[in-house]
ModelCIF file with pLDDT and N, C-alpha, C, O atoms, coordinates in Angstrom:
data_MODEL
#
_entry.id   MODEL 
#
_entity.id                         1 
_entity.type                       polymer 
_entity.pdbx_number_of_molecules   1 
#
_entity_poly.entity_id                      1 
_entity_poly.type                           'polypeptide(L)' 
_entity_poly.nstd_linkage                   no 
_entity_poly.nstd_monomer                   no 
_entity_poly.pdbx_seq_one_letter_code       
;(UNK)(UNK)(UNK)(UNK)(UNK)(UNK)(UNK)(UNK)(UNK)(UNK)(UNK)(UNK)(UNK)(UNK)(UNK)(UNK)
(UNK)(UNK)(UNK)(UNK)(UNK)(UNK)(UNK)(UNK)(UNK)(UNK)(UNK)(UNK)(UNK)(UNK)(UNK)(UNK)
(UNK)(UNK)(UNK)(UNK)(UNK)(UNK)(UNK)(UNK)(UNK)(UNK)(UNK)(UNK)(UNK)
;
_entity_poly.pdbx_seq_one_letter_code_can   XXXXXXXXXXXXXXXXXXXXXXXXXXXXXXXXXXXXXXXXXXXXX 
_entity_poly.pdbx_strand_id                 A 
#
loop_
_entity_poly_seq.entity_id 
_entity_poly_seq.num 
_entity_poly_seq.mon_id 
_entity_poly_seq.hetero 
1 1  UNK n 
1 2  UNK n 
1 3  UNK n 
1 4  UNK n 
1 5  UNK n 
1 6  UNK n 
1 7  UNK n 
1 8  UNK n 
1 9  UNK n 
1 10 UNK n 
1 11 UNK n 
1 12 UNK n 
1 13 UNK n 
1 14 UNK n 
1 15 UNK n 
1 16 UNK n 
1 17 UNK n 
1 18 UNK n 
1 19 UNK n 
1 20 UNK n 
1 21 UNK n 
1 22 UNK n 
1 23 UNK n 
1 24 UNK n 
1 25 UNK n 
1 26 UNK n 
1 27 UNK n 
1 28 UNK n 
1 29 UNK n 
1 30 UNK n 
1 31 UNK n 
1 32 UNK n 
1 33 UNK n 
1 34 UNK n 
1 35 UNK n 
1 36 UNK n 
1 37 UNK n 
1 38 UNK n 
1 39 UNK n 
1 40 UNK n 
1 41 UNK n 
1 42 UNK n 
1 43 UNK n 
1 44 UNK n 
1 45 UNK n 
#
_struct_asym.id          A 
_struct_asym.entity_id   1 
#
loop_
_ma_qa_metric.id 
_ma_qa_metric.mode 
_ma_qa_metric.name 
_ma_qa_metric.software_group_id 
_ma_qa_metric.type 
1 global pLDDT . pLDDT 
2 local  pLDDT . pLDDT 
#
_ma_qa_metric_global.metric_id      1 
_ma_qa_metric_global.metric_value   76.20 
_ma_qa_metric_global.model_id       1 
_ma_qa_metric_global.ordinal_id     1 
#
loop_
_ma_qa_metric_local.label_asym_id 
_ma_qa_metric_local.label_comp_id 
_ma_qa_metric_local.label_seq_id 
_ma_qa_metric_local.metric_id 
_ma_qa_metric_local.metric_value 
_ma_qa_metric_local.model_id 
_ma_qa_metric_local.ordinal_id 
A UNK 1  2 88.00 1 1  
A UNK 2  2 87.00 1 2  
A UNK 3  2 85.00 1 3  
A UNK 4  2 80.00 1 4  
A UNK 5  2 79.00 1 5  
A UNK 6  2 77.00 1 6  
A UNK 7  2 73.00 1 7  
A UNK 8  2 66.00 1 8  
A UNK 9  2 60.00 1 9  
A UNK 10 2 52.00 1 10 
A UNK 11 2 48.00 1 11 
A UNK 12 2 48.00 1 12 
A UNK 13 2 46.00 1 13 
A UNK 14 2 43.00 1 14 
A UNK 15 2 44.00 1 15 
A UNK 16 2 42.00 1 16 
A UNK 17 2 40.00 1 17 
A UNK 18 2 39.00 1 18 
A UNK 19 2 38.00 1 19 
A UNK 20 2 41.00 1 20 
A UNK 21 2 41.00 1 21 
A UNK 22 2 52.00 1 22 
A UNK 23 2 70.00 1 23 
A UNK 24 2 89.00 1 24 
A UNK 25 2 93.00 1 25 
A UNK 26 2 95.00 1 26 
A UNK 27 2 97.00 1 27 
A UNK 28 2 97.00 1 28 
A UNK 29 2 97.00 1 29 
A UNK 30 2 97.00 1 30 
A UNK 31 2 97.00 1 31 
A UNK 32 2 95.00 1 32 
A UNK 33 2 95.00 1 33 
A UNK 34 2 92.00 1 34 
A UNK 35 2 92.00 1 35 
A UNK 36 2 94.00 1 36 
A UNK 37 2 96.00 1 37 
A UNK 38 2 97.00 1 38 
A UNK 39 2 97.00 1 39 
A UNK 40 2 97.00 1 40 
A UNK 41 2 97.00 1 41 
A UNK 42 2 96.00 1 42 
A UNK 43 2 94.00 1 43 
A UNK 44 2 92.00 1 44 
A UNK 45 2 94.00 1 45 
#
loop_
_atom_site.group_PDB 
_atom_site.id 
_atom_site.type_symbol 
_atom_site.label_atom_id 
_atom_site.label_alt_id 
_atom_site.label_comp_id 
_atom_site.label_asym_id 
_atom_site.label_entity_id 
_atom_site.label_seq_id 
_atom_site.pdbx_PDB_ins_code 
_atom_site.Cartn_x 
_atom_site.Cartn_y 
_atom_site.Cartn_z 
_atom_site.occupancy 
_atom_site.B_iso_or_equiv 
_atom_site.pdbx_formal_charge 
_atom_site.auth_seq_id 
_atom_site.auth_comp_id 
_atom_site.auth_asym_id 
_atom_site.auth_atom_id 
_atom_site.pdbx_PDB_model_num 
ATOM 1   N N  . UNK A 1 1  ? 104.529 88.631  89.328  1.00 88.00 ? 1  UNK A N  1 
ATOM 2   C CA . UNK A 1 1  ? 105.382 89.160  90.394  1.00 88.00 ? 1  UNK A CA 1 
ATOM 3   C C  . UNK A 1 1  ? 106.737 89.573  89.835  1.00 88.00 ? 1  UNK A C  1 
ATOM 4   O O  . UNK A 1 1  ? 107.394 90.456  90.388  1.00 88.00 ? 1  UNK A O  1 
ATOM 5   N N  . UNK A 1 2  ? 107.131 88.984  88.815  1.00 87.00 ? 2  UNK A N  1 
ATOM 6   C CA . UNK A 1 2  ? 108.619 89.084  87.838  1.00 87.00 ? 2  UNK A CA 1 
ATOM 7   C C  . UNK A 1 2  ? 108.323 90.703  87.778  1.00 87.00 ? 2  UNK A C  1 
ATOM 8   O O  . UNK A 1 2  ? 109.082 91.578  88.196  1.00 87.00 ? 2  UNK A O  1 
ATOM 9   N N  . UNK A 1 3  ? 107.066 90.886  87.171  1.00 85.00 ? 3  UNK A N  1 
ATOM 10  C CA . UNK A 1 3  ? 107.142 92.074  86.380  1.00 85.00 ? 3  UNK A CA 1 
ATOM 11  C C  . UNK A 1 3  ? 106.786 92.765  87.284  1.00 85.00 ? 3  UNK A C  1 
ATOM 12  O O  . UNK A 1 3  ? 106.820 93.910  86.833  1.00 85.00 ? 3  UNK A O  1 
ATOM 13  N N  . UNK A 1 4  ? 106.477 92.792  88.244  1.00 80.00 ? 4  UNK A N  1 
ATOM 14  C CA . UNK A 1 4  ? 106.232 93.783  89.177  1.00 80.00 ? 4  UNK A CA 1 
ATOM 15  C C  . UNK A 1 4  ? 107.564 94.350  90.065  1.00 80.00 ? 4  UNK A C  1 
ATOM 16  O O  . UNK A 1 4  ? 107.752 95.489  90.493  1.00 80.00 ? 4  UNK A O  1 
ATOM 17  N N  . UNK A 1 5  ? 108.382 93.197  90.181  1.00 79.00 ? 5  UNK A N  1 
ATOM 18  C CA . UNK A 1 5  ? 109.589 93.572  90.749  1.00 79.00 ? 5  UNK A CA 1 
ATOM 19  C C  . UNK A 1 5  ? 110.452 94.522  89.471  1.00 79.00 ? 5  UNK A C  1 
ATOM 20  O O  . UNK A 1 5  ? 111.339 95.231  89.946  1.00 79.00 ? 5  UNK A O  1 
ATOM 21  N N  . UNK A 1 6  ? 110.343 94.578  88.452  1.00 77.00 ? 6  UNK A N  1 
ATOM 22  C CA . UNK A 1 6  ? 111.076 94.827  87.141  1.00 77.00 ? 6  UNK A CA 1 
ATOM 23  C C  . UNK A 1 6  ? 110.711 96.418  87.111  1.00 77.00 ? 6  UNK A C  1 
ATOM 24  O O  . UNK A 1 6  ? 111.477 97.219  86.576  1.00 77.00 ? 6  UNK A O  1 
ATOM 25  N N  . UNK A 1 7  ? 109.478 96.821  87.728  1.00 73.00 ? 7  UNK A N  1 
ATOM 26  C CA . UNK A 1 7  ? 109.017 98.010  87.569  1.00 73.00 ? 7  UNK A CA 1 
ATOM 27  C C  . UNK A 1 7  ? 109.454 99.024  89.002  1.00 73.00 ? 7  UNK A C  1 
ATOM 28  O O  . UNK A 1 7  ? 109.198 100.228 89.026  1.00 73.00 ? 7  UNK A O  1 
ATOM 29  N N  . UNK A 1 8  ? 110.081 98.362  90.040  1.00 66.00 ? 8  UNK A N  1 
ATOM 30  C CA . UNK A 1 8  ? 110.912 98.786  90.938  1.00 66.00 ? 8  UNK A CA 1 
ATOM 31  C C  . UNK A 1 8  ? 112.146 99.872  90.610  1.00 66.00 ? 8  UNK A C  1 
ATOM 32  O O  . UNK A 1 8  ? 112.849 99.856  89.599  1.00 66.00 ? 8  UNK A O  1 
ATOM 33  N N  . UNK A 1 9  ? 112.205 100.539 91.397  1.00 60.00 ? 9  UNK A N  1 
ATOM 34  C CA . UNK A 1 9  ? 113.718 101.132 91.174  1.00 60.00 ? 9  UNK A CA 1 
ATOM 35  C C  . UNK A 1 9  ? 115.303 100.635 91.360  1.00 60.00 ? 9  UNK A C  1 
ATOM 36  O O  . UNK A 1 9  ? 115.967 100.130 92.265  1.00 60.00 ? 9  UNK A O  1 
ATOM 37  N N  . UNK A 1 10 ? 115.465 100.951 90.352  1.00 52.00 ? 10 UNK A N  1 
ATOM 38  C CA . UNK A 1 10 ? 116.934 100.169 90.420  1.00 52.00 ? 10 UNK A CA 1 
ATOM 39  C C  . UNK A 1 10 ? 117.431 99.838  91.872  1.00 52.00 ? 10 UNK A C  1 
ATOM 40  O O  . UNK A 1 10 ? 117.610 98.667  92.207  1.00 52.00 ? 10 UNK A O  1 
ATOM 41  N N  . UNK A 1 11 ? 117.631 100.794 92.652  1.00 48.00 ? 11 UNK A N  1 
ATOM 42  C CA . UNK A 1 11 ? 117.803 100.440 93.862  1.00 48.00 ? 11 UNK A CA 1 
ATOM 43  C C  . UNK A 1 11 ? 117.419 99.298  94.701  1.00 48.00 ? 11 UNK A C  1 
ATOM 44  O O  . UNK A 1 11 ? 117.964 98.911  95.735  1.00 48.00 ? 11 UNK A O  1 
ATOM 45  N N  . UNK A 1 12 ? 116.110 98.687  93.926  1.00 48.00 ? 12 UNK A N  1 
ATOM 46  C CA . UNK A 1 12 ? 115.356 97.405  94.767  1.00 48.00 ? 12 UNK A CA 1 
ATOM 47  C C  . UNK A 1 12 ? 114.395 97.876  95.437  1.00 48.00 ? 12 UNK A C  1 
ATOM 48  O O  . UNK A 1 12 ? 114.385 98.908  96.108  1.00 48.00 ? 12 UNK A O  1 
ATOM 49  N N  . UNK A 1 13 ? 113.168 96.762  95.183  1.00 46.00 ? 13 UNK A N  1 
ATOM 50  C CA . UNK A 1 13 ? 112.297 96.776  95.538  1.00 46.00 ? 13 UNK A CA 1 
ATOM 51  C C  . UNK A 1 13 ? 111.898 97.030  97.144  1.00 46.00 ? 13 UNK A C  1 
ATOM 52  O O  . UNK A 1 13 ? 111.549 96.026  97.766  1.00 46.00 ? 13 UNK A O  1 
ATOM 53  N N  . UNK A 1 14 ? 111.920 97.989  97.675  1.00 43.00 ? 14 UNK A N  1 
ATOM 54  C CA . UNK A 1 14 ? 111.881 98.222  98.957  1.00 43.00 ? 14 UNK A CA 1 
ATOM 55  C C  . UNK A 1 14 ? 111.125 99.543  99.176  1.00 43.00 ? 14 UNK A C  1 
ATOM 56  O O  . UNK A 1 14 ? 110.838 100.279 98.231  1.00 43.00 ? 14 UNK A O  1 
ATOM 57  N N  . UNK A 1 15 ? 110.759 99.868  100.673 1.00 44.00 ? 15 UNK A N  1 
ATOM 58  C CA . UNK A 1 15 ? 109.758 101.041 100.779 1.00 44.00 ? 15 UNK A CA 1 
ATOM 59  C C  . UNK A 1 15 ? 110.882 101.114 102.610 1.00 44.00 ? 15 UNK A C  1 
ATOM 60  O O  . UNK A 1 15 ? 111.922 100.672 103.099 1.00 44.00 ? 15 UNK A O  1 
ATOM 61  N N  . UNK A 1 16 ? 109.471 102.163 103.011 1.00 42.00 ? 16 UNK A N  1 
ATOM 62  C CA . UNK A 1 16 ? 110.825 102.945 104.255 1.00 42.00 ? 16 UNK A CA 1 
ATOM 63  C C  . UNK A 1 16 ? 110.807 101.742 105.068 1.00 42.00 ? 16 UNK A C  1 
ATOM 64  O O  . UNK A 1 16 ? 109.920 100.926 105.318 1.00 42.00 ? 16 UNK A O  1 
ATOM 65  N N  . UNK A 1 17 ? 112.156 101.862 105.451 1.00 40.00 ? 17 UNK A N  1 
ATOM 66  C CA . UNK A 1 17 ? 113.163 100.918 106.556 1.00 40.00 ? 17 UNK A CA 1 
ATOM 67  C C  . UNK A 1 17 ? 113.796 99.253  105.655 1.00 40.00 ? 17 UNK A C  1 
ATOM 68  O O  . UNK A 1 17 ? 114.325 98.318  106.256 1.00 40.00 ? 17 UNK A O  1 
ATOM 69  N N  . UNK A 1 18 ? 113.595 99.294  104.495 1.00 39.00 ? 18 UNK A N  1 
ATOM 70  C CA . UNK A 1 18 ? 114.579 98.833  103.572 1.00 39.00 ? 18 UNK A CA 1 
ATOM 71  C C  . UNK A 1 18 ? 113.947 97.147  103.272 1.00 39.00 ? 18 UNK A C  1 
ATOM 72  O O  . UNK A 1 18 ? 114.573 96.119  103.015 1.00 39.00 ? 18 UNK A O  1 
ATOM 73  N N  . UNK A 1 19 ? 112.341 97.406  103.445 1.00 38.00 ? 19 UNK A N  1 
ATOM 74  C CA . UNK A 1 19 ? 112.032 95.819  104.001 1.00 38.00 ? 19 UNK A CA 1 
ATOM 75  C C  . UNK A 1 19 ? 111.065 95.695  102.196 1.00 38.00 ? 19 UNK A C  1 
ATOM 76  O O  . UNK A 1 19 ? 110.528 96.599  101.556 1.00 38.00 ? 19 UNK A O  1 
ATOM 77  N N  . UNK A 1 20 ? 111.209 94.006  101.832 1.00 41.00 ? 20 UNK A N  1 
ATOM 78  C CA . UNK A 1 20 ? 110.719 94.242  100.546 1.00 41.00 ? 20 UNK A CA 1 
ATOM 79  C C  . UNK A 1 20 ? 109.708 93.749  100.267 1.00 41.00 ? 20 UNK A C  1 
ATOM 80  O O  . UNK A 1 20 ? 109.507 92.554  100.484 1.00 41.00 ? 20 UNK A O  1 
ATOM 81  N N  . UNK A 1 21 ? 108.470 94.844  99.501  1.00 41.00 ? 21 UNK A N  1 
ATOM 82  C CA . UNK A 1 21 ? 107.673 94.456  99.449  1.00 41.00 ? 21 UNK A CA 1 
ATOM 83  C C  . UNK A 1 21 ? 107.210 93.486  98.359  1.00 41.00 ? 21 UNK A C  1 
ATOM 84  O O  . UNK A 1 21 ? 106.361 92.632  98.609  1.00 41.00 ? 21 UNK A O  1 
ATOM 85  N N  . UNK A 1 22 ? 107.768 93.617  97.149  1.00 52.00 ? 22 UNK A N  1 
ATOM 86  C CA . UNK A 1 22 ? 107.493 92.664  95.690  1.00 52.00 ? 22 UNK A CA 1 
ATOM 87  C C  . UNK A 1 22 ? 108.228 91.215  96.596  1.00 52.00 ? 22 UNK A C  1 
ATOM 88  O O  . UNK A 1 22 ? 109.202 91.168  97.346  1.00 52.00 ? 22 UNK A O  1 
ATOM 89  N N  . UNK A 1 23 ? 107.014 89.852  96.003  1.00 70.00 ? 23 UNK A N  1 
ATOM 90  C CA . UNK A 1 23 ? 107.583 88.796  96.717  1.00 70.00 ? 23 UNK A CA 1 
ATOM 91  C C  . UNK A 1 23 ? 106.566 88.171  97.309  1.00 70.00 ? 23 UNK A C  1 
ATOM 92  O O  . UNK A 1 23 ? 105.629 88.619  97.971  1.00 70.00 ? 23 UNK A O  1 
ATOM 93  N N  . UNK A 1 24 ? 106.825 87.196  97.029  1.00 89.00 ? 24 UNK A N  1 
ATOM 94  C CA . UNK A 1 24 ? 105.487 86.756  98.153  1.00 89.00 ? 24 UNK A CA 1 
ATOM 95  C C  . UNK A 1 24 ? 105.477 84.847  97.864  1.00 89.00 ? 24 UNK A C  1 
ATOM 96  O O  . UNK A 1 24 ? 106.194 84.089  97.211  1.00 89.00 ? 24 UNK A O  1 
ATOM 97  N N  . UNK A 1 25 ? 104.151 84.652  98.822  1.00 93.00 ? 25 UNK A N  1 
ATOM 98  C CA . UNK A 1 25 ? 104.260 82.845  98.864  1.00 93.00 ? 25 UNK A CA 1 
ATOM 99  C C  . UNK A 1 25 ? 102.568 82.596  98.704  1.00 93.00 ? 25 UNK A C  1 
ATOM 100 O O  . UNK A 1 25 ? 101.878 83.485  99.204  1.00 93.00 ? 25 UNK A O  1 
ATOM 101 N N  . UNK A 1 26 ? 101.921 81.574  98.115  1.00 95.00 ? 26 UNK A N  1 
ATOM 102 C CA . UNK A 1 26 ? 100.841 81.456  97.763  1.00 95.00 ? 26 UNK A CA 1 
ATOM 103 C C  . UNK A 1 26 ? 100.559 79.762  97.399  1.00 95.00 ? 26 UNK A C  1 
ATOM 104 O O  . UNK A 1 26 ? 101.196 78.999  96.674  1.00 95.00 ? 26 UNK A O  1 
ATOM 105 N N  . UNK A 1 27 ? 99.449  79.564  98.146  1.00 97.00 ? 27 UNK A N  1 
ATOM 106 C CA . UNK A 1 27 ? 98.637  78.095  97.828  1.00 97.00 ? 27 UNK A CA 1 
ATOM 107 C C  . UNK A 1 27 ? 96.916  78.387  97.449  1.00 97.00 ? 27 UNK A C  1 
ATOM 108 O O  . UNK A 1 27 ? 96.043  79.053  98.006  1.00 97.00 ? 27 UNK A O  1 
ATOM 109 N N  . UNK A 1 28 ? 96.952  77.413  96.054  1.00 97.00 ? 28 UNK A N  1 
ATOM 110 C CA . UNK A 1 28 ? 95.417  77.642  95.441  1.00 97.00 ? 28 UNK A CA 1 
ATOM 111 C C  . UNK A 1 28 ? 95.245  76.324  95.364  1.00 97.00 ? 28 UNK A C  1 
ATOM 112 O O  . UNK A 1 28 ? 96.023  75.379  95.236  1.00 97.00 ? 28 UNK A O  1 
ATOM 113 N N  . UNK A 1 29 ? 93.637  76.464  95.502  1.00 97.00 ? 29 UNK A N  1 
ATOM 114 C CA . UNK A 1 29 ? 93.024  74.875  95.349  1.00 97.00 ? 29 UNK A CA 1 
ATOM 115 C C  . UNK A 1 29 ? 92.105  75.114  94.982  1.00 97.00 ? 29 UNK A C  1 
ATOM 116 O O  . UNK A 1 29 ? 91.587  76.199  95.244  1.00 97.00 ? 29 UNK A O  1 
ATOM 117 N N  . UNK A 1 30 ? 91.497  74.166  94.195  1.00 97.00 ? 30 UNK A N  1 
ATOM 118 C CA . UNK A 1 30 ? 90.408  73.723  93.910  1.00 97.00 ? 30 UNK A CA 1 
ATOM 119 C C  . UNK A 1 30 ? 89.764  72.494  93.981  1.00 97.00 ? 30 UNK A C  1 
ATOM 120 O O  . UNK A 1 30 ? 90.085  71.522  93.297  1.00 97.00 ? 30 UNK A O  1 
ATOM 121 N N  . UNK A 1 31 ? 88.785  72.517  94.863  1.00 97.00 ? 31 UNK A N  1 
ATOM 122 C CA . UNK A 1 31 ? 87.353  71.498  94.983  1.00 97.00 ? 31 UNK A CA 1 
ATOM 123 C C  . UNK A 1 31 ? 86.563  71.207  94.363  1.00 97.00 ? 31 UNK A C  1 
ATOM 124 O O  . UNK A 1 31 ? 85.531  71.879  94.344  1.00 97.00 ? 31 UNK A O  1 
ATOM 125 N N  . UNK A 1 32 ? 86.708  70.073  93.586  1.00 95.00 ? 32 UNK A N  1 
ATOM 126 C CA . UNK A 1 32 ? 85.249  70.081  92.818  1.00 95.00 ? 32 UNK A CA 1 
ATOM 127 C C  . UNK A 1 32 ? 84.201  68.501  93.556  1.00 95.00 ? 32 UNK A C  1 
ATOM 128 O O  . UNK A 1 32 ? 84.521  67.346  93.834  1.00 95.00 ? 32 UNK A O  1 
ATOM 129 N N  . UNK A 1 33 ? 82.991  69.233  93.622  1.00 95.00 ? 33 UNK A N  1 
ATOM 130 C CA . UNK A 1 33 ? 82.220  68.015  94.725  1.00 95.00 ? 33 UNK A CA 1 
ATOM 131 C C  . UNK A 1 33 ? 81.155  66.742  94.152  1.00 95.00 ? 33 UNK A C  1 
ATOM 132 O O  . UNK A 1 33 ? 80.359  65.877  94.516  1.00 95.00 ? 33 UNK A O  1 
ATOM 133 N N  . UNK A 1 34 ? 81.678  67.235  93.217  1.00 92.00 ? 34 UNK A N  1 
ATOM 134 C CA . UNK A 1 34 ? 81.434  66.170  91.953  1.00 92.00 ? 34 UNK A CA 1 
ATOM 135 C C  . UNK A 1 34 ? 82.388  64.988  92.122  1.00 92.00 ? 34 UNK A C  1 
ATOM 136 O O  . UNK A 1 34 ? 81.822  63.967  91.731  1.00 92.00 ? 34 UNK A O  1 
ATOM 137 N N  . UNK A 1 35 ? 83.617  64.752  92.559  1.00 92.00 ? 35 UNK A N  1 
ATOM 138 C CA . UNK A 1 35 ? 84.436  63.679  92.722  1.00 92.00 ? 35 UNK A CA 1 
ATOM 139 C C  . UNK A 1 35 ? 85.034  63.534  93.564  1.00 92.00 ? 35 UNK A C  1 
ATOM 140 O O  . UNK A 1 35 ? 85.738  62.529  93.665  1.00 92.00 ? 35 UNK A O  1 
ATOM 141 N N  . UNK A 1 36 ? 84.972  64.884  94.898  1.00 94.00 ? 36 UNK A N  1 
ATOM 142 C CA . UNK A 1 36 ? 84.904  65.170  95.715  1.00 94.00 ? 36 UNK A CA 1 
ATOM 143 C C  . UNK A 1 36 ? 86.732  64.926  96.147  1.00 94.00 ? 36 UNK A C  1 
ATOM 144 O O  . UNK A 1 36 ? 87.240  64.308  97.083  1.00 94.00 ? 36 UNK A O  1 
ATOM 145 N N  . UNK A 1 37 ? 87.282  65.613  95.151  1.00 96.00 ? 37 UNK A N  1 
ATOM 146 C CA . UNK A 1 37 ? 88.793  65.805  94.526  1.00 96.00 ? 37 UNK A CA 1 
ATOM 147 C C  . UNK A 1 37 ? 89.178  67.260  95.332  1.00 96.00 ? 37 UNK A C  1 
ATOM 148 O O  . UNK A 1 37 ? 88.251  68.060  95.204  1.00 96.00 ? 37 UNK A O  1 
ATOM 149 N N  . UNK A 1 38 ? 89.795  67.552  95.764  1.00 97.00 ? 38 UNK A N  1 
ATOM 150 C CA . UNK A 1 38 ? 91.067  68.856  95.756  1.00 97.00 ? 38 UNK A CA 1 
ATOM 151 C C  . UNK A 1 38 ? 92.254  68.681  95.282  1.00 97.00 ? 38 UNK A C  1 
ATOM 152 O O  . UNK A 1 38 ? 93.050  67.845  95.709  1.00 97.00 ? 38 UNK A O  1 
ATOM 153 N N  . UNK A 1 39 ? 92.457  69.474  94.347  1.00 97.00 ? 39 UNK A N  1 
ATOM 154 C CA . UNK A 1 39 ? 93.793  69.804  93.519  1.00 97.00 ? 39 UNK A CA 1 
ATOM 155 C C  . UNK A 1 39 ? 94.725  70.996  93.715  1.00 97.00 ? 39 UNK A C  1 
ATOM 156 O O  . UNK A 1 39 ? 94.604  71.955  92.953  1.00 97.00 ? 39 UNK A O  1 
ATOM 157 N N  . UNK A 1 40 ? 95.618  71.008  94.652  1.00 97.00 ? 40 UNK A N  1 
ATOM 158 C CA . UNK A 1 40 ? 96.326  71.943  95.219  1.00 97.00 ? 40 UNK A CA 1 
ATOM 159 C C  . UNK A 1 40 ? 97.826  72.222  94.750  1.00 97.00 ? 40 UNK A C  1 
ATOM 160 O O  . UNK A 1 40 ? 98.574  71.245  94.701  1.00 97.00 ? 40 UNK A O  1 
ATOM 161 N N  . UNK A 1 41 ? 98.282  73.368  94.433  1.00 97.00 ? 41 UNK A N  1 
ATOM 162 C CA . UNK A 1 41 ? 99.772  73.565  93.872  1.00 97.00 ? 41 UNK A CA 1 
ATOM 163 C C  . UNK A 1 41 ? 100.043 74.850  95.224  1.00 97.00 ? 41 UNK A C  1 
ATOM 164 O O  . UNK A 1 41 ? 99.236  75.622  95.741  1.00 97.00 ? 41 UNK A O  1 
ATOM 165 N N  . UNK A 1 42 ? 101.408 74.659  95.454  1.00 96.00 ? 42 UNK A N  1 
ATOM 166 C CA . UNK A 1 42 ? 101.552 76.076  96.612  1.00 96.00 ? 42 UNK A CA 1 
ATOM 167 C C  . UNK A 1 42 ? 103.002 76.760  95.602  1.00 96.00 ? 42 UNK A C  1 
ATOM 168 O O  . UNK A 1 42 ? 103.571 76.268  94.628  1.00 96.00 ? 42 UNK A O  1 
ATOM 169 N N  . UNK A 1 43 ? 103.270 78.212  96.423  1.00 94.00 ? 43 UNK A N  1 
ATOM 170 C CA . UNK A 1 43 ? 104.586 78.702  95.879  1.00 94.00 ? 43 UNK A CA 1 
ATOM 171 C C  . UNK A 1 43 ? 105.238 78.918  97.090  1.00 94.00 ? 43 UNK A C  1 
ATOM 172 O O  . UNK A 1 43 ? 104.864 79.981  97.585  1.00 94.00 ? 43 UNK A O  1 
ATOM 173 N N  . UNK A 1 44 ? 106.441 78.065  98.070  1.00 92.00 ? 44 UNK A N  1 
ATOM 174 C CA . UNK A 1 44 ? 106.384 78.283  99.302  1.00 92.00 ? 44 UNK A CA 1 
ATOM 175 C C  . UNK A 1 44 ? 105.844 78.786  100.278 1.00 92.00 ? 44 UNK A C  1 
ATOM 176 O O  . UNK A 1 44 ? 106.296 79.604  101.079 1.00 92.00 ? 44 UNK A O  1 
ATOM 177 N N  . UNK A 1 45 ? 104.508 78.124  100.206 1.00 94.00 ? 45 UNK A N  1 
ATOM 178 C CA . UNK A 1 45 ? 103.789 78.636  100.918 1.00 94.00 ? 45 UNK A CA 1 
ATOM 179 C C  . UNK A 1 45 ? 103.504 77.398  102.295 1.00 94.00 ? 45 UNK A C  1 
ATOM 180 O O  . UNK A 1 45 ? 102.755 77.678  103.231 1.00 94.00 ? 45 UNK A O  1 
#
């Protein structure tokens, strides 16, 4: 996402009406049912 914002125009990452699209929030997990474990990290999400 670093580098995606980096490839923006100087002006900032934005499209029409000034709202930004590079950015974002995200949670991954994984289940394994073998120990019947979930291992979860989020990015304010």
């Amino acid at each position: 996402v670093l580098r995606l914002s980096e490839e923006e125009p100087a002006t900032g990452p934005v499209e029409r009406g000034g709202t930004t699209v590079v950015g974002a929030t995200c949670l991954y997990a994984v289940y394994d049912p073998a120990s019947g474990c979930c291992t979860m990290a989020r990015a304010g999400h």
